[in-house]
PDB file of N, CA and C in Angstrom:
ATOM      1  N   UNK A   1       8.636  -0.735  -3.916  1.00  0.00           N
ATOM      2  CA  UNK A   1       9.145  -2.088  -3.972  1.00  0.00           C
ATOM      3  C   UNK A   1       7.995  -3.036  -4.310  1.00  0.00           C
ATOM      4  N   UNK A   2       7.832  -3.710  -5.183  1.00  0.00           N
ATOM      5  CA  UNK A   2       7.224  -4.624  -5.555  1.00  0.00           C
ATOM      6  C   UNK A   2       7.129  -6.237  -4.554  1.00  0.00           C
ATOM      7  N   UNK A   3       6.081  -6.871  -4.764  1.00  0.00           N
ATOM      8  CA  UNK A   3       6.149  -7.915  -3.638  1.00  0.00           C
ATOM      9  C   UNK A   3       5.618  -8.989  -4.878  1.00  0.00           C
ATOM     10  N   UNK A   4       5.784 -10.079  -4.621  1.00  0.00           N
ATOM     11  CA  UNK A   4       4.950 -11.156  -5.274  1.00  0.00           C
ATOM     12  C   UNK A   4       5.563 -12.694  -4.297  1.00  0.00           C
ATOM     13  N   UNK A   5       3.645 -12.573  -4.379  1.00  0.00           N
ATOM     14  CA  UNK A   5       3.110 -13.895  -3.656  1.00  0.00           C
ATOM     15  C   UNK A   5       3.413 -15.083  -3.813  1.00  0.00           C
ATOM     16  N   UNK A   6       4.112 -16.174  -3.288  1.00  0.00           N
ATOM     17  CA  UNK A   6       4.516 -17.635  -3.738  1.00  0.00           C
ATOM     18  C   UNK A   6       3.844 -18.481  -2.719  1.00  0.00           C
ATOM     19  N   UNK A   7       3.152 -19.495  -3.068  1.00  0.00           N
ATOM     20  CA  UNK A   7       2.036 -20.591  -2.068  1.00  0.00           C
ATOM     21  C   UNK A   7       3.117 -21.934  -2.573  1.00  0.00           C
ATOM     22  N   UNK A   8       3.016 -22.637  -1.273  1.00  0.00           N
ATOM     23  CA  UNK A   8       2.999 -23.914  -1.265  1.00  0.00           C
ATOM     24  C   UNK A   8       2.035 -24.796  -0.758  1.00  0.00           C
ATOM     25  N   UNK A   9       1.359 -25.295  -1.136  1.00  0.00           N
ATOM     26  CA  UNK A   9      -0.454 -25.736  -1.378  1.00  0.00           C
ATOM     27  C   UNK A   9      -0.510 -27.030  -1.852  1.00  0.00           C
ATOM     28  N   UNK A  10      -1.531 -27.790  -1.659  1.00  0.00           N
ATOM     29  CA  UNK A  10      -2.117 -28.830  -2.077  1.00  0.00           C
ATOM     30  C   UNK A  10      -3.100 -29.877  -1.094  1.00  0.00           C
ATOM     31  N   UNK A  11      -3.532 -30.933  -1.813  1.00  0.00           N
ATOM     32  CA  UNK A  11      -3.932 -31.950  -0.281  1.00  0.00           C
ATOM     33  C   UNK A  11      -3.077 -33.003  -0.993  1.00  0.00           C
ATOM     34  N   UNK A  12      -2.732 -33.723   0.441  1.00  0.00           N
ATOM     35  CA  UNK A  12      -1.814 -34.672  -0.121  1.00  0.00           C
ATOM     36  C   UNK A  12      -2.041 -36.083   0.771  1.00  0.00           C
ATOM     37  N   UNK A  13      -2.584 -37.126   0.291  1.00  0.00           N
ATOM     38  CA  UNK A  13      -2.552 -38.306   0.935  1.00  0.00           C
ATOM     39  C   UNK A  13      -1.297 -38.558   1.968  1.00  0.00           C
ATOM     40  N   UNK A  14      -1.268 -39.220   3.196  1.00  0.00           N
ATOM     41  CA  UNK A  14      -0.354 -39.764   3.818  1.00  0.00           C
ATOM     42  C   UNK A  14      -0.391 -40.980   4.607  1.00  0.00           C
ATOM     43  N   UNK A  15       0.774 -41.354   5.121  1.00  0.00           N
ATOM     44  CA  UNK A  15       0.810 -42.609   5.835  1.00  0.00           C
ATOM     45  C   UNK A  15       1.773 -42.328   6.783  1.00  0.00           C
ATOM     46  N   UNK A  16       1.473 -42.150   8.035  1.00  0.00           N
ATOM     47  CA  UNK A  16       2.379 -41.560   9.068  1.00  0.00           C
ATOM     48  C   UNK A  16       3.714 -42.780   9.566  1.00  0.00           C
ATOM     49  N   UNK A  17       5.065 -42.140   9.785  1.00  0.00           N
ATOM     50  CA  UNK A  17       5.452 -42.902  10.282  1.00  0.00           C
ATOM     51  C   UNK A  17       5.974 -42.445  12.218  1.00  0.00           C
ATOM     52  N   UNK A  18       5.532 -41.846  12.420  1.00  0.00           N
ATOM     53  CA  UNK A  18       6.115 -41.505  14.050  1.00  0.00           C
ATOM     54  C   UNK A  18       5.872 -40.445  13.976  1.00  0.00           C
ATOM     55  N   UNK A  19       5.087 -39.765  14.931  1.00  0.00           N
ATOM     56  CA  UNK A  19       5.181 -38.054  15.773  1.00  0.00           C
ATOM     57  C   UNK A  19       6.607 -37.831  15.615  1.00  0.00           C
ATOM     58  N   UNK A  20       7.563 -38.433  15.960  1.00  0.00           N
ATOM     59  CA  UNK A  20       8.999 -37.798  15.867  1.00  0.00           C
ATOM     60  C   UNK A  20       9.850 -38.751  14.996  1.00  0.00           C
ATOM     61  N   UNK A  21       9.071 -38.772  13.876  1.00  0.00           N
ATOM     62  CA  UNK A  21       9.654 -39.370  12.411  1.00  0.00           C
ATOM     63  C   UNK A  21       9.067 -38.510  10.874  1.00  0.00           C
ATOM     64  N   UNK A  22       9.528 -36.894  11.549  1.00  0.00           N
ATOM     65  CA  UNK A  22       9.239 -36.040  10.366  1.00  0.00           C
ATOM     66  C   UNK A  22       9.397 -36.526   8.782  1.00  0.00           C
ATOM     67  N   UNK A  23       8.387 -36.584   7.539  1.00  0.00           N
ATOM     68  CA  UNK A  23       8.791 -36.257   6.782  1.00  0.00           C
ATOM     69  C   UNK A  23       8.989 -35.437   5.596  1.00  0.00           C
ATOM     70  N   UNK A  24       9.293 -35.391   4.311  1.00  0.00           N
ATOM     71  CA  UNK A  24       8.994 -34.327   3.486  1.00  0.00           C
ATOM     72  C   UNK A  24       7.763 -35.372   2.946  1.00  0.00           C
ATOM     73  N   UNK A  25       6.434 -34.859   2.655  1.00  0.00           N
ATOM     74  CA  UNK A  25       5.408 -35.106   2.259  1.00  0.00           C
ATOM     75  C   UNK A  25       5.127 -35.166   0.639  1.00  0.00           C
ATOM     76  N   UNK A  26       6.059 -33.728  -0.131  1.00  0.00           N
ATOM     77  CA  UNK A  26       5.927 -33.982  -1.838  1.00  0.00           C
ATOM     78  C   UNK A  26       6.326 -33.163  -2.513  1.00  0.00           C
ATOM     79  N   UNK A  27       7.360 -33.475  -2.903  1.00  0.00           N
ATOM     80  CA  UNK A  27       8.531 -32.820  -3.716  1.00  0.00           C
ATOM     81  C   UNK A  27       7.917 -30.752  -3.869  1.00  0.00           C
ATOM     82  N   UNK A  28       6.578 -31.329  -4.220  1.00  0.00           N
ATOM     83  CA  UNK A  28       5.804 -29.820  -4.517  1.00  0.00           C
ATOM     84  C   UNK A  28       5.911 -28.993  -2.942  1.00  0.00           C
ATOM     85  N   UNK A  29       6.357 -29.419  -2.213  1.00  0.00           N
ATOM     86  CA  UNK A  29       6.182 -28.460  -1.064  1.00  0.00           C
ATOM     87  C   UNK A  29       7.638 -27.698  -0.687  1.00  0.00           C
ATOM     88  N   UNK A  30       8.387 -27.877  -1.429  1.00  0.00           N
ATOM     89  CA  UNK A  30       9.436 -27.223  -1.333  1.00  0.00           C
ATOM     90  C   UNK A  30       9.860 -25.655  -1.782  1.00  0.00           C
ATOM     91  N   UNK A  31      10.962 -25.052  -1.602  1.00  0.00           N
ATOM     92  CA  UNK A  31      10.604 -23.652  -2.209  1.00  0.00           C
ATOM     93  C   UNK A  31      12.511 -22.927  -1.728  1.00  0.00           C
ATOM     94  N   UNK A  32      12.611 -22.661  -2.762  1.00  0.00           N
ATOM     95  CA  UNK A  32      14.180 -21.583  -2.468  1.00  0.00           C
ATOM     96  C   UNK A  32      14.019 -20.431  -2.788  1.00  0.00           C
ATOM     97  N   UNK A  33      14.534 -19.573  -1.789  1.00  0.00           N
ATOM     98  CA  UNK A  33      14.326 -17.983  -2.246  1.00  0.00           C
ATOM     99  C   UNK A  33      15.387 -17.835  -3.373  1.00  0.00           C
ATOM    100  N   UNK A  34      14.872 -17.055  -4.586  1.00  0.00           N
ATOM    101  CA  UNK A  34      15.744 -17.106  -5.514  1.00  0.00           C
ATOM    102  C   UNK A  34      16.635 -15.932  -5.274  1.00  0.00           C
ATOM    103  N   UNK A  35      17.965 -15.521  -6.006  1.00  0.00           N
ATOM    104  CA  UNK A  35      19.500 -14.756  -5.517  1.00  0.00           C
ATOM    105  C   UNK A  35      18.235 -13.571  -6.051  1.00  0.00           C
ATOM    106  N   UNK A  36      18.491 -11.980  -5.212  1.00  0.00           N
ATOM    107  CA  UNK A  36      18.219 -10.967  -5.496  1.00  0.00           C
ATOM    108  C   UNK A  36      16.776 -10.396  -4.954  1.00  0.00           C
ATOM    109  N   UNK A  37      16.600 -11.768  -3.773  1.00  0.00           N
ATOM    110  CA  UNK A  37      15.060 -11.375  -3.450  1.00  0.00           C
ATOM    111  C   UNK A  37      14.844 -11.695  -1.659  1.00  0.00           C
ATOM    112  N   UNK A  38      14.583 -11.705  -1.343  1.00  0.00           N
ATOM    113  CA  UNK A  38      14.091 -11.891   0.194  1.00  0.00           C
ATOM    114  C   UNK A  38      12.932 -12.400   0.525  1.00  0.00           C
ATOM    115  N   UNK A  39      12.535 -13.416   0.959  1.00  0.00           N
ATOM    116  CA  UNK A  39      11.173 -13.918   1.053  1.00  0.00           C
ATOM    117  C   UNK A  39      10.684 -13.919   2.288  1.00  0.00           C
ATOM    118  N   UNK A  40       9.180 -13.703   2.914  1.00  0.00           N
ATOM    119  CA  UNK A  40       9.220 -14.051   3.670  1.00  0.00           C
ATOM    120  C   UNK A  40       7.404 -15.081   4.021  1.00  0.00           C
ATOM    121  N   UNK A  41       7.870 -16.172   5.268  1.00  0.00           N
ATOM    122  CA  UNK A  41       6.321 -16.382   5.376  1.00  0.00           C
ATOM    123  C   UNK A  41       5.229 -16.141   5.884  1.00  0.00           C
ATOM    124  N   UNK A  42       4.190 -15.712   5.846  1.00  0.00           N
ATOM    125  CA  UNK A  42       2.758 -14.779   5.774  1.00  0.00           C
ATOM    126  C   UNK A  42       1.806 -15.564   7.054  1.00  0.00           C
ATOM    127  N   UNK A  43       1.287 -16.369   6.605  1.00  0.00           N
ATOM    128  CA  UNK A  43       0.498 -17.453   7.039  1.00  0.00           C
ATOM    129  C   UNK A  43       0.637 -18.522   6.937  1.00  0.00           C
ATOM    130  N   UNK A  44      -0.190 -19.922   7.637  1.00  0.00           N
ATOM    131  CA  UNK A  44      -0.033 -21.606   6.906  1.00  0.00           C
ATOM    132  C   UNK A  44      -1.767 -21.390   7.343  1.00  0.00           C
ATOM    133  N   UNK A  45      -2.183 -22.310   6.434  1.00  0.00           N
ATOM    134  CA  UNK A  45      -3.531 -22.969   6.444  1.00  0.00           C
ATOM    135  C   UNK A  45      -3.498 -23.959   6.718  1.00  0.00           C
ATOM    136  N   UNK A  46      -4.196 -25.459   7.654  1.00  0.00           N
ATOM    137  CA  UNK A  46      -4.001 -27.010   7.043  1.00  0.00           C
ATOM    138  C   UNK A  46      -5.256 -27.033   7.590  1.00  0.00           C
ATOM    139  N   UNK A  47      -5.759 -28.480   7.017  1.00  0.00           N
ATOM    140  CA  UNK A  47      -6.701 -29.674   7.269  1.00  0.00           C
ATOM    141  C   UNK A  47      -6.261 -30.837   7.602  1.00  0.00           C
ATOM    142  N   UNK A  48      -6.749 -31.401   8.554  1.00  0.00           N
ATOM    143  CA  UNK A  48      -6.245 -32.892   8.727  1.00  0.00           C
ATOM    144  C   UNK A  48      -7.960 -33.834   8.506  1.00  0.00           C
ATOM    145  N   UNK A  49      -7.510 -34.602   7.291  1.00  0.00           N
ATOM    146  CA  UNK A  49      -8.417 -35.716   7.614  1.00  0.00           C
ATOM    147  C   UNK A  49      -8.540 -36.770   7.979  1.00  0.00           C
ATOM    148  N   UNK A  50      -7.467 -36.813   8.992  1.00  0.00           N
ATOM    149  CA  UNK A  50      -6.825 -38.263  10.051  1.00  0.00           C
ATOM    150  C   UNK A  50      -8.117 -38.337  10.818  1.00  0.00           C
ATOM    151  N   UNK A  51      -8.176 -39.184  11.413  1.00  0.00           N
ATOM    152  CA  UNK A  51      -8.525 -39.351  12.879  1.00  0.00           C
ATOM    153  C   UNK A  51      -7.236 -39.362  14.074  1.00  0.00           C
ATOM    154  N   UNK A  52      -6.334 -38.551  13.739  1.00  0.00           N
ATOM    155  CA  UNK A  52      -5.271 -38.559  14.876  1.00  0.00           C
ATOM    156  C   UNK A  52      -4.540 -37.030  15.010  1.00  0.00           C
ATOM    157  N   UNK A  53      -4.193 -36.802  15.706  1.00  0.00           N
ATOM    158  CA  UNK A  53      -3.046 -35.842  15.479  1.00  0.00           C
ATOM    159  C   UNK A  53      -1.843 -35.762  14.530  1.00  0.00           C
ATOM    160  N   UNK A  54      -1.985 -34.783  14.161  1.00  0.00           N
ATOM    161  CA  UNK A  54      -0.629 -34.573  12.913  1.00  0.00           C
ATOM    162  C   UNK A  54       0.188 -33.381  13.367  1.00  0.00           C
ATOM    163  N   UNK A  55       1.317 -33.178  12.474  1.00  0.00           N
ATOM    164  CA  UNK A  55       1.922 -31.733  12.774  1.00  0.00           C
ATOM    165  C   UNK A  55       2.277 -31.445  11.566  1.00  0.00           C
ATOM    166  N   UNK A  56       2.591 -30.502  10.913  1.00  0.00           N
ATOM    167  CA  UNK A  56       2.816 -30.122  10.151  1.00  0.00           C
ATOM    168  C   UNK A  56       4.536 -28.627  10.902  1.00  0.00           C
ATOM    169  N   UNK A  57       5.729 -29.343   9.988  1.00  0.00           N
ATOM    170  CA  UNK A  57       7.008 -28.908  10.339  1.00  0.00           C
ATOM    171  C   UNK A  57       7.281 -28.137   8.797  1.00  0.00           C
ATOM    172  N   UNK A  58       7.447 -26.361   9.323  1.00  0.00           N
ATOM    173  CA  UNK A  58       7.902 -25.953   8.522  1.00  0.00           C
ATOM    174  C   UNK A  58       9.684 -25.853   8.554  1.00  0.00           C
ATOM    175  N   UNK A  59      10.319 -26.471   7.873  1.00  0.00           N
ATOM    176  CA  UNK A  59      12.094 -26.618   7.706  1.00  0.00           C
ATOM    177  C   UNK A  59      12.540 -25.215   7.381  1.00  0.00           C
ATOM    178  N   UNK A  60      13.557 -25.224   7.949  1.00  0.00           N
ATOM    179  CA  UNK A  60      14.206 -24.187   6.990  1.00  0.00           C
ATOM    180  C   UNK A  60      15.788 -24.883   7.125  1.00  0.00           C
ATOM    181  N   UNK A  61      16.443 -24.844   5.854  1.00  0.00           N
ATOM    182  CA  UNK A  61      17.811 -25.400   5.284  1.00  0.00           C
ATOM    183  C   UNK A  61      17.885 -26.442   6.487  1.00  0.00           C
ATOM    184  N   UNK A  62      16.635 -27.338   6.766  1.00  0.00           N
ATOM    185  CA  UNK A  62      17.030 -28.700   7.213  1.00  0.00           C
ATOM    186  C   UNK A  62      16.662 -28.850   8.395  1.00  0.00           C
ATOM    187  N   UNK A  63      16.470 -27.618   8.966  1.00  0.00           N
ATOM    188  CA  UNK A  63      15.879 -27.053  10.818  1.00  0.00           C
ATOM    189  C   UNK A  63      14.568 -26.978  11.013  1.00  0.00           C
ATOM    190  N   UNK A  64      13.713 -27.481  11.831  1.00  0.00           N
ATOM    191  CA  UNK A  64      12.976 -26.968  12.196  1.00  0.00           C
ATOM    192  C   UNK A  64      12.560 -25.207  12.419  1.00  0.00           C
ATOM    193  N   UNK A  65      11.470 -24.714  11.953  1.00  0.00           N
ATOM    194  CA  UNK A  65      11.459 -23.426  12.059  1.00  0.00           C
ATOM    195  C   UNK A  65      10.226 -23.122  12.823  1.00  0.00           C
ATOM    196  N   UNK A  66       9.248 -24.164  12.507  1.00  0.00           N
ATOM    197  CA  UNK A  66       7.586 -23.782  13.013  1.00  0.00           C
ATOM    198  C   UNK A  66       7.225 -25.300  13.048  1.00  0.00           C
ATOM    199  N   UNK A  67       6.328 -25.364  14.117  1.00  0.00           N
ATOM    200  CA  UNK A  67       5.295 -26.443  14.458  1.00  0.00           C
ATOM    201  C   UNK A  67       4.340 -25.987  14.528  1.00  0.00           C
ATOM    202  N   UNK A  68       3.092 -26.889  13.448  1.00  0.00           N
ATOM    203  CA  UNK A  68       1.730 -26.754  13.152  1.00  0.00           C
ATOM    204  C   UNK A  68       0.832 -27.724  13.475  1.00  0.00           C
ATOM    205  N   UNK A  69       0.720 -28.212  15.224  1.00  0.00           N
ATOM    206  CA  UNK A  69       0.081 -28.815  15.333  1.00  0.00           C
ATOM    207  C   UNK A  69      -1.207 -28.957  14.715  1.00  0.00           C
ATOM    208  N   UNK A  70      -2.301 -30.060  14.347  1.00  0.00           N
ATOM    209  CA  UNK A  70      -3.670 -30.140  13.668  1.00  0.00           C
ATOM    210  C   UNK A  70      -4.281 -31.134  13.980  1.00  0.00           C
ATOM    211  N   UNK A  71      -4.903 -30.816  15.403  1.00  0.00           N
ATOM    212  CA  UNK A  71      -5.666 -32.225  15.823  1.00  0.00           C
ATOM    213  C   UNK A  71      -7.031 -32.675  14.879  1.00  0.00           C
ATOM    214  N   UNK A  72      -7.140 -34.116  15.135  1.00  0.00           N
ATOM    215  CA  UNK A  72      -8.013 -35.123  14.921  1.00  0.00           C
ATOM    216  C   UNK A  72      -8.883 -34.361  13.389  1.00  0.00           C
ATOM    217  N   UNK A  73      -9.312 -34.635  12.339  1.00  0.00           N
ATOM    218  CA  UNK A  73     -10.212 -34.105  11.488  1.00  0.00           C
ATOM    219  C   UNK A  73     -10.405 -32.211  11.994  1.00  0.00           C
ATOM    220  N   UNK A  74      -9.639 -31.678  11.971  1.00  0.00           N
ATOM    221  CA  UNK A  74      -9.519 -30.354  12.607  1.00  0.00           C
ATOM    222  C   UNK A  74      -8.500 -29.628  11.389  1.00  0.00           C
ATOM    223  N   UNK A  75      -8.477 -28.526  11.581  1.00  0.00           N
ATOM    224  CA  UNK A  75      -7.669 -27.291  10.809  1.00  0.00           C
ATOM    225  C   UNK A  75      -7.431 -26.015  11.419  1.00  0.00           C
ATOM    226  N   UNK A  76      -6.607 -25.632  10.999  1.00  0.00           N
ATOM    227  CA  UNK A  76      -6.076 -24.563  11.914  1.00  0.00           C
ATOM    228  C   UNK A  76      -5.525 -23.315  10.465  1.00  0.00           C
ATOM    229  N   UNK A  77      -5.631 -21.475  10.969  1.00  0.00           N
ATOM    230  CA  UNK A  77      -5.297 -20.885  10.245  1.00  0.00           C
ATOM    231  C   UNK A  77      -4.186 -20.062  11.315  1.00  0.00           C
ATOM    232  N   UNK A  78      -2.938 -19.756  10.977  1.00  0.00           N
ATOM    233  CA  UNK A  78      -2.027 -18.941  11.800  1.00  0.00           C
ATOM    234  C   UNK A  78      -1.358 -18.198  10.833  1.00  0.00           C
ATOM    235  N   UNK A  79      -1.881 -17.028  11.516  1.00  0.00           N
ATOM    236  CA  UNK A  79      -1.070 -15.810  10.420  1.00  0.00           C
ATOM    237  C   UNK A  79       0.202 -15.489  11.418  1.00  0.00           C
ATOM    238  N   UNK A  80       1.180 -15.400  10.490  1.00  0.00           N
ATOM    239  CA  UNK A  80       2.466 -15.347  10.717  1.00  0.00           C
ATOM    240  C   UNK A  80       2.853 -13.618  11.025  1.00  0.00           C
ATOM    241  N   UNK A  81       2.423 -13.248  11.981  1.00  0.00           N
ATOM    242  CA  UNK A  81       2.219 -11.942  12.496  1.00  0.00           C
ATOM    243  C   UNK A  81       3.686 -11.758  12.592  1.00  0.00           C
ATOM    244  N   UNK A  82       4.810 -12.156  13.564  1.00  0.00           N
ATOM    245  CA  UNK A  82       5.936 -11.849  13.462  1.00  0.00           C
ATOM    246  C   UNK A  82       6.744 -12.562  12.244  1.00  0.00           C
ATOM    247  N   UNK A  83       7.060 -11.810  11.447  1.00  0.00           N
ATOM    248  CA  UNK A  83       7.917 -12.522  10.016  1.00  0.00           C
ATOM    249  C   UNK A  83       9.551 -12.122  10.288  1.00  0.00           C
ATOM    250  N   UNK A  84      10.012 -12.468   9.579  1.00  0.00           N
ATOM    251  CA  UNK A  84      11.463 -12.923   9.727  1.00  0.00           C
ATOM    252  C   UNK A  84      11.974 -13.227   8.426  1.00  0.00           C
ATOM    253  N   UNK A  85      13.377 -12.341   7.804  1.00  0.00           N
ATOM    254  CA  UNK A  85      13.340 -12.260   6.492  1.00  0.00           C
ATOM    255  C   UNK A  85      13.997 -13.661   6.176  1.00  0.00           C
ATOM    256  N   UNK A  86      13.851 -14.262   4.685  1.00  0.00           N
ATOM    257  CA  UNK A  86      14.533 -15.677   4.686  1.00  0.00           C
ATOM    258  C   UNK A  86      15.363 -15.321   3.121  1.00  0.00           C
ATOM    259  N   UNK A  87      17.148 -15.288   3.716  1.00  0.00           N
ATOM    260  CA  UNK A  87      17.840 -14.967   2.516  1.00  0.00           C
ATOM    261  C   UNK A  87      18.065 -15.813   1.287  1.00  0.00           C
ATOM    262  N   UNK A  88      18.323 -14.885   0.516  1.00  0.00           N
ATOM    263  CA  UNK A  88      18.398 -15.532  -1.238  1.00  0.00           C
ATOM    264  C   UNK A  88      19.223 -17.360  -0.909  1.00  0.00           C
ATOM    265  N   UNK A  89      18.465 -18.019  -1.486  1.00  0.00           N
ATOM    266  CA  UNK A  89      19.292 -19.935  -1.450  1.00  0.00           C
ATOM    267  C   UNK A  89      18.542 -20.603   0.120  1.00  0.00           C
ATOM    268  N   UNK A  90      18.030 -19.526   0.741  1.00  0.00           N
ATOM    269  CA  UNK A  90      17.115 -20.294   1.739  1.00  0.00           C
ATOM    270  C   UNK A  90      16.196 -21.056   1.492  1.00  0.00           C
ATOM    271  N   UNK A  91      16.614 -22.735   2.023  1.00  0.00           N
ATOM    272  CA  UNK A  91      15.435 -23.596   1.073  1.00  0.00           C
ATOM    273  C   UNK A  91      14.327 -23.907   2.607  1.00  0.00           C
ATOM    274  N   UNK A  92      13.043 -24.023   2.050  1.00  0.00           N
ATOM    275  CA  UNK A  92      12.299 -24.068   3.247  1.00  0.00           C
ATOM    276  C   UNK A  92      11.454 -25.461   2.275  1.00  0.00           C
ATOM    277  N   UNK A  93      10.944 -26.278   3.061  1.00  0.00           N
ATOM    278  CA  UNK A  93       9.902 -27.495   3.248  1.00  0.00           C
ATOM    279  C   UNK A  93       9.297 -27.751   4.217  1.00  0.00           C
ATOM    280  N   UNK A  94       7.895 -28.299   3.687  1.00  0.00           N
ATOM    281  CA  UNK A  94       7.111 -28.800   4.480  1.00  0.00           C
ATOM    282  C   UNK A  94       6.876 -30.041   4.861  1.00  0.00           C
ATOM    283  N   UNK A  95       6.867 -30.743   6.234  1.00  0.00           N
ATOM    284  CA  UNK A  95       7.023 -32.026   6.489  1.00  0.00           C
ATOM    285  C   UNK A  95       5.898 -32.326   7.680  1.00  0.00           C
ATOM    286  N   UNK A  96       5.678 -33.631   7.386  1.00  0.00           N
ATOM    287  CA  UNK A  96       4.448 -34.013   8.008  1.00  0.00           C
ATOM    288  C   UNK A  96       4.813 -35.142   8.858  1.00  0.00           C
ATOM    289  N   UNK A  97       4.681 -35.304  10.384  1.00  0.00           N
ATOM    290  CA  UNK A  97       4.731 -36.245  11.383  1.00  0.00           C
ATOM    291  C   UNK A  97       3.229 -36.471  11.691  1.00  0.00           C
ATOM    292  N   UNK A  98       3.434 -38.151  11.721  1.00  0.00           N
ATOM    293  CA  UNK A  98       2.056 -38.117  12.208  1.00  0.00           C
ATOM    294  C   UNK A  98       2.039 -39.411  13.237  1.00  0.00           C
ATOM    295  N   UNK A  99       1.696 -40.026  13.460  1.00  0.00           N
ATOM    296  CA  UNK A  99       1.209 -41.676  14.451  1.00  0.00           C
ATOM    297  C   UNK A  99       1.789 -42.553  13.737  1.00  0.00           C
ATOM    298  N   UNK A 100       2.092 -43.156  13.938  1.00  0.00           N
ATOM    299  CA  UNK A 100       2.937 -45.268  13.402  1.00  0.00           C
ATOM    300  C   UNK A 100       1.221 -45.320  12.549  1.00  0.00           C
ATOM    301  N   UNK A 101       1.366 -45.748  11.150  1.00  0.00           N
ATOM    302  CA  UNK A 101       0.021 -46.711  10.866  1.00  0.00           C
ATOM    303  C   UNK A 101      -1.066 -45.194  10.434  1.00  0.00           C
ATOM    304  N   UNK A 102      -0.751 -44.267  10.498  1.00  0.00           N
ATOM    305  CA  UNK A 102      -1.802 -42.916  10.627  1.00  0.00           C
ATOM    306  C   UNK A 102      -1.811 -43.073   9.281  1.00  0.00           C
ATOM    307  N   UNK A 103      -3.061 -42.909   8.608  1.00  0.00           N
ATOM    308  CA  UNK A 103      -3.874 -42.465   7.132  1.00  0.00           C
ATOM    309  C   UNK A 103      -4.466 -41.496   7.224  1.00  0.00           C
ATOM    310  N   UNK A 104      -4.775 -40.505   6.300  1.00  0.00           N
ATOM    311  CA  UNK A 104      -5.352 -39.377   5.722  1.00  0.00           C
ATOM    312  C   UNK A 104      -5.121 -38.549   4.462  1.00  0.00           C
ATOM    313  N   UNK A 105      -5.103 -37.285   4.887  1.00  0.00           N
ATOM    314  CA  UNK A 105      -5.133 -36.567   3.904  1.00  0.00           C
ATOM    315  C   UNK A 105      -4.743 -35.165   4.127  1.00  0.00           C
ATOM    316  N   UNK A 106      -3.695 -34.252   3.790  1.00  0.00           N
ATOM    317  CA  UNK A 106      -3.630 -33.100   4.575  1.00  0.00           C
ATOM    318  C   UNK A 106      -3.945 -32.172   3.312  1.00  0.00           C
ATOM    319  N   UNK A 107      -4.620 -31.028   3.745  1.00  0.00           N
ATOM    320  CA  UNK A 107      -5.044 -29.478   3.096  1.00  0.00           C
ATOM    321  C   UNK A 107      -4.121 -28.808   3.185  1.00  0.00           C
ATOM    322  N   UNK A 108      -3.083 -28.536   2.940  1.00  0.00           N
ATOM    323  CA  UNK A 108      -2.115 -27.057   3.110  1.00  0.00           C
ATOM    324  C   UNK A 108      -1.790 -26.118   2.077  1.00  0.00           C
ATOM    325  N   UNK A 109      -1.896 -24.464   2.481  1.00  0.00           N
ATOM    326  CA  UNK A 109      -1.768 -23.767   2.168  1.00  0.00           C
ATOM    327  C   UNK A 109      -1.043 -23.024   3.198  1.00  0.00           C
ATOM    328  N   UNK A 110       0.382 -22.780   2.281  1.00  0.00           N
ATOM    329  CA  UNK A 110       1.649 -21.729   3.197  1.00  0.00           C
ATOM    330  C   UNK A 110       1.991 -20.431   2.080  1.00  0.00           C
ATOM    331  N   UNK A 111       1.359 -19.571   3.138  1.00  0.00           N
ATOM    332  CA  UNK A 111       1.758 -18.368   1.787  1.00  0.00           C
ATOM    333  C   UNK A 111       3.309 -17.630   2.301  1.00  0.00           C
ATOM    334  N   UNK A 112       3.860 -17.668   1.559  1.00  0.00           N
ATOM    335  CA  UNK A 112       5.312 -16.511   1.571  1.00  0.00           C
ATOM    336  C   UNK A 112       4.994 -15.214   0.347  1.00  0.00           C
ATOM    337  N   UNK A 113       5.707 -14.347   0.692  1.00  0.00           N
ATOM    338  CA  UNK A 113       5.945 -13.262   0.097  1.00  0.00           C
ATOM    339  C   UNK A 113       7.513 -12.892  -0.834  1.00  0.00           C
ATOM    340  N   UNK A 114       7.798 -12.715  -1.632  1.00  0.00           N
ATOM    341  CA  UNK A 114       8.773 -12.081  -2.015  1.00  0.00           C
ATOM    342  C   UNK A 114       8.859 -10.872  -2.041  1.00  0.00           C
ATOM    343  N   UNK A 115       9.784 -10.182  -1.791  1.00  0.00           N
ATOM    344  CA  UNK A 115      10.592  -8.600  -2.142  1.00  0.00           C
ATOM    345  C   UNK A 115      11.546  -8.661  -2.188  1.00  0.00           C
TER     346      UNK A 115
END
């Protein structure tokens, strides 16, 4: 069985609106498993260059699936040791909560797998 690697990656300026005022951060962080394949996710990487706490919310079809806390100018690597398959039209995004008034910059790298 063949596998191939799909990242959702970038740094992306932000402007926080609430710890519990998730949002989608940039169109590029989105991702649907395409019909005939099974995906699943591997690891997340981030950077925060806030001076505050951030989180980083991986969605799945609209749900919360994972919280990536990333305190103050800090980064964090979590390999996704227990995986969990995500079926064909499963749309997953990445969304960023941060502080009222919060500026920075986030690093992320989320690797998934296909088979």
């Amino acid at each position: 069985m063949r596998s191939v690697p799909r990242f959702l990656q970038g740094i992306y300026r932000f402007e926080g609106k609430g710890l519990d005022q998730p949002f989608l951060l940039d169109a590029g962080l989105t991702y649907t498993v395409p019909d005939g394949t099974v995906a699943q996710p591997v690891y997340f990487r981030g950077g925060n260059a806030a001076p505050d706490l951030i989180c980083v919310i991986l969605m799945r079809d609209g749900s919360p699936m994972r919280y990536f806390p990333i305190g103050a100018k800090g980064d964090v690597h979590v390999p996704l040791r227990v995986v969990e398959d995500l079926e064909p039209g499963t749309a997953i995004e990445l969304h960023l909560a941060a502080p009222v008034g919060a500026t920075g910059a986030l690093v992320v790298d989320l690797g998934l797998v296909e088979v």
